[in-house]
C-alpha atoms as a PDB file:
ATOM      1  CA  UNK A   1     -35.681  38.679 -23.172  1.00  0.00           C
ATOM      2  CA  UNK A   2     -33.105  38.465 -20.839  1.00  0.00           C
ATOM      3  CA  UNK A   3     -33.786  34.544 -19.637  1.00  0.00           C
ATOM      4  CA  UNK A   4     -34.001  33.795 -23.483  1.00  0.00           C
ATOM      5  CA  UNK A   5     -30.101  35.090 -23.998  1.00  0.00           C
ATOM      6  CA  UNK A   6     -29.057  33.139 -21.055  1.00  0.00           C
ATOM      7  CA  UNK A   7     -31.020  30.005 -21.867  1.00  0.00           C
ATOM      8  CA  UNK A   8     -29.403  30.323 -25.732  1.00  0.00           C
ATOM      9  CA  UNK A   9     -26.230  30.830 -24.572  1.00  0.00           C
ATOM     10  CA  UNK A  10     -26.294  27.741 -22.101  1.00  0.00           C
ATOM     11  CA  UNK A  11     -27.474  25.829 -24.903  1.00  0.00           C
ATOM     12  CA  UNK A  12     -25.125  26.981 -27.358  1.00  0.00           C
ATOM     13  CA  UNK A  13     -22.096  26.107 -24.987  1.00  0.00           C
ATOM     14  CA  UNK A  14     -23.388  22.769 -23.779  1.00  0.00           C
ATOM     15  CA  UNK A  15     -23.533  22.122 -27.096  1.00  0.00           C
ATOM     16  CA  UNK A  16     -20.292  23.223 -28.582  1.00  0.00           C
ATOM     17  CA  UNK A  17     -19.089  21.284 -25.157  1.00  0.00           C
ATOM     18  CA  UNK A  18     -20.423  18.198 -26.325  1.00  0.00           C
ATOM     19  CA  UNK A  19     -19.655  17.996 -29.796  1.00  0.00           C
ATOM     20  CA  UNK A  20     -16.121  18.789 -28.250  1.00  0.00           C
ATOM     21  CA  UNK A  21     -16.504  15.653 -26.958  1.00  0.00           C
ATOM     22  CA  UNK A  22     -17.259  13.909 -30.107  1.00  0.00           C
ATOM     23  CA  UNK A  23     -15.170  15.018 -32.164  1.00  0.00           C
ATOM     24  CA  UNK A  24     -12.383  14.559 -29.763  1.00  0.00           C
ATOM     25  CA  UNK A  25     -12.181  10.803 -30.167  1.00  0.00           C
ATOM     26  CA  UNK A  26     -14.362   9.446 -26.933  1.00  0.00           C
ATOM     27  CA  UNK A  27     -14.981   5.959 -27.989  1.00  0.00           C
ATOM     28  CA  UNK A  28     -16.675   3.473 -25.490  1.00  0.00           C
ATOM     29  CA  UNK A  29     -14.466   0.239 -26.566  1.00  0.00           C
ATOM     30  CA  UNK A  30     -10.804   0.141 -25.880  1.00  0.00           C
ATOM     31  CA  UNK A  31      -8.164  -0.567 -28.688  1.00  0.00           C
ATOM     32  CA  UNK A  32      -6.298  -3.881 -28.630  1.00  0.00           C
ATOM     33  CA  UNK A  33      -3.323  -1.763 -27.243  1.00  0.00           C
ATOM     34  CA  UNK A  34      -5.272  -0.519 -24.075  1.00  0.00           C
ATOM     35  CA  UNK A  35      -6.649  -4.239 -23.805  1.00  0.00           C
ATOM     36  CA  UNK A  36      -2.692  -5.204 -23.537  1.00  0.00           C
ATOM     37  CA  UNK A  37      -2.018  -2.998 -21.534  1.00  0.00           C
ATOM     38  CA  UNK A  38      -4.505  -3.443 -19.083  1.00  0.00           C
ATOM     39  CA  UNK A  39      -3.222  -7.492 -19.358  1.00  0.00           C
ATOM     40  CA  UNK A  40       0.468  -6.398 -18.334  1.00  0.00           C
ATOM     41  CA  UNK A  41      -1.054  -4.687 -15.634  1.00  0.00           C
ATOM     42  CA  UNK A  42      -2.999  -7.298 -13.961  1.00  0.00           C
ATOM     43  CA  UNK A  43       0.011  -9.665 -14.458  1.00  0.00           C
ATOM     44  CA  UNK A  44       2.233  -6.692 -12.468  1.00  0.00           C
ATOM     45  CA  UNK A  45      -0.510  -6.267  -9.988  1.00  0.00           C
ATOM     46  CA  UNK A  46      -0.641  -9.969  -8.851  1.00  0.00           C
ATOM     47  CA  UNK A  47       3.082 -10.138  -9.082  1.00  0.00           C
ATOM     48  CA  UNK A  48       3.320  -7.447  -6.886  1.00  0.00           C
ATOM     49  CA  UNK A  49       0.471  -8.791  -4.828  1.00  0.00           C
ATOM     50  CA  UNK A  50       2.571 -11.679  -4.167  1.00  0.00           C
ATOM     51  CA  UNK A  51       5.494  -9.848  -3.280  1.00  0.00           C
ATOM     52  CA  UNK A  52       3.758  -7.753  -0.699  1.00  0.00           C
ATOM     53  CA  UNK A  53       2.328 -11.661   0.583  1.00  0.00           C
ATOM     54  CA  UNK A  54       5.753 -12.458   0.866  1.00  0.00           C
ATOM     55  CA  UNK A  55       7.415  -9.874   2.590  1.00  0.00           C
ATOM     56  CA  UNK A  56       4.607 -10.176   5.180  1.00  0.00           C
ATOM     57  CA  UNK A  57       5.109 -13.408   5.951  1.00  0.00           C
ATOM     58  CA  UNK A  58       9.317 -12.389   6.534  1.00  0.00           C
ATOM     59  CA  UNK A  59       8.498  -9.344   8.320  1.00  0.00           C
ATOM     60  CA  UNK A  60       6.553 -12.058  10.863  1.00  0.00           C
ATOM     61  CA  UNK A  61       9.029 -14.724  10.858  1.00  0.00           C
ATOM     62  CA  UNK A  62      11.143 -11.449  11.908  1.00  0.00           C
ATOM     63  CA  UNK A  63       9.499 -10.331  14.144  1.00  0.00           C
ATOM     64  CA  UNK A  64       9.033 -13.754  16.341  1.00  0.00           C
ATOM     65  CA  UNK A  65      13.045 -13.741  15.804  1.00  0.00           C
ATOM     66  CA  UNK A  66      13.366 -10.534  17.656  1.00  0.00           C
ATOM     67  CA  UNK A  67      10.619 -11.903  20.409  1.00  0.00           C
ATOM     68  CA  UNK A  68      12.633 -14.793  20.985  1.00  0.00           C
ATOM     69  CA  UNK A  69      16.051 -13.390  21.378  1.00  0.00           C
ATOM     70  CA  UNK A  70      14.340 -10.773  23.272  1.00  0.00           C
ATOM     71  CA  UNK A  71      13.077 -13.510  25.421  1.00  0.00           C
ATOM     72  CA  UNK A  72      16.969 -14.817  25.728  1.00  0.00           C
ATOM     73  CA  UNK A  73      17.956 -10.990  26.480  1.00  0.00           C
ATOM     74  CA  UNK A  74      15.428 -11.009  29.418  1.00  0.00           C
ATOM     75  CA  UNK A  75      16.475 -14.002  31.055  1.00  0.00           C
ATOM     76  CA  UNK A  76      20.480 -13.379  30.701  1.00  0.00           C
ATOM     77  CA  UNK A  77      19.440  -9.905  32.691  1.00  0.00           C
ATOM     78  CA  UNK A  78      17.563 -12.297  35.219  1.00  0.00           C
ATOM     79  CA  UNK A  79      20.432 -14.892  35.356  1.00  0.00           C
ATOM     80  CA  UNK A  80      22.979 -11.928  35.598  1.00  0.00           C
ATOM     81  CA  UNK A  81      21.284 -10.057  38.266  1.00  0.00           C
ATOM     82  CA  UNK A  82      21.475 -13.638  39.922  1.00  0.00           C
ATOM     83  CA  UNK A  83      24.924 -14.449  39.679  1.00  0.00           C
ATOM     84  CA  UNK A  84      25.686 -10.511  40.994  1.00  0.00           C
ATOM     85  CA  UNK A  85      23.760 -11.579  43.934  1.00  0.00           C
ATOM     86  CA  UNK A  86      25.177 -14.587  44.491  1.00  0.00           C
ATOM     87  CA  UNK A  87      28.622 -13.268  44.069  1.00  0.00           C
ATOM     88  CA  UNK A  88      27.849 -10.317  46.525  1.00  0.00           C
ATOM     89  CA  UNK A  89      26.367 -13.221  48.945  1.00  0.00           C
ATOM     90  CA  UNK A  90      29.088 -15.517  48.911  1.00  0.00           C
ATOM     91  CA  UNK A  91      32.121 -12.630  49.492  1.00  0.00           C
ATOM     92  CA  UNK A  92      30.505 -11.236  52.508  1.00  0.00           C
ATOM     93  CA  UNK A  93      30.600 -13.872  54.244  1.00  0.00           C
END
């Protein structure tokens, strides 16, 4: 008697749960709105898409600008250190 009440009242939920569902408006097709919508969207996504494309390709031109004047930095350390040598060299003697 007992498994009967629970087995009704599953049933009786599921279904109230379901027609729920119905009644709420689920439809499988999307209105010409949503279909618009979805449109604009894809047009913002690649837009975007090519954005992010672009900024990549600064962010690496960038970053080999910084490598190279890093470079530069390096070698005026070198050529300083040099010339401090030098100059140490050539006033001692």
């Amino acid at each position: 008697m007992q498994k009967l009440r629970v087995t009704m009242a599953l049933l009786v939920m599921s279904l109230v749960l379901s027609s729920g569902a119905i009644i709420s408006g689920c439809s499988s097709s999307a209105t010409p709105e949503q279909l618009q919508r979805i449109s604009e969207l894809k047009r913002e996504i690649s837009s975007l898409e090519s954005a992010i494309q672009t900024k990549q390709n600064q962010i690496g031109q960038l970053d080999r600008q910084i490598s190279a004047m890093d470079a530069k930095l390096t070698q005026c350390a070198k050529d300083k250190d040099l010339v401090r040598q030098r100059l140490a060299n050539w006033q001692g003697e």
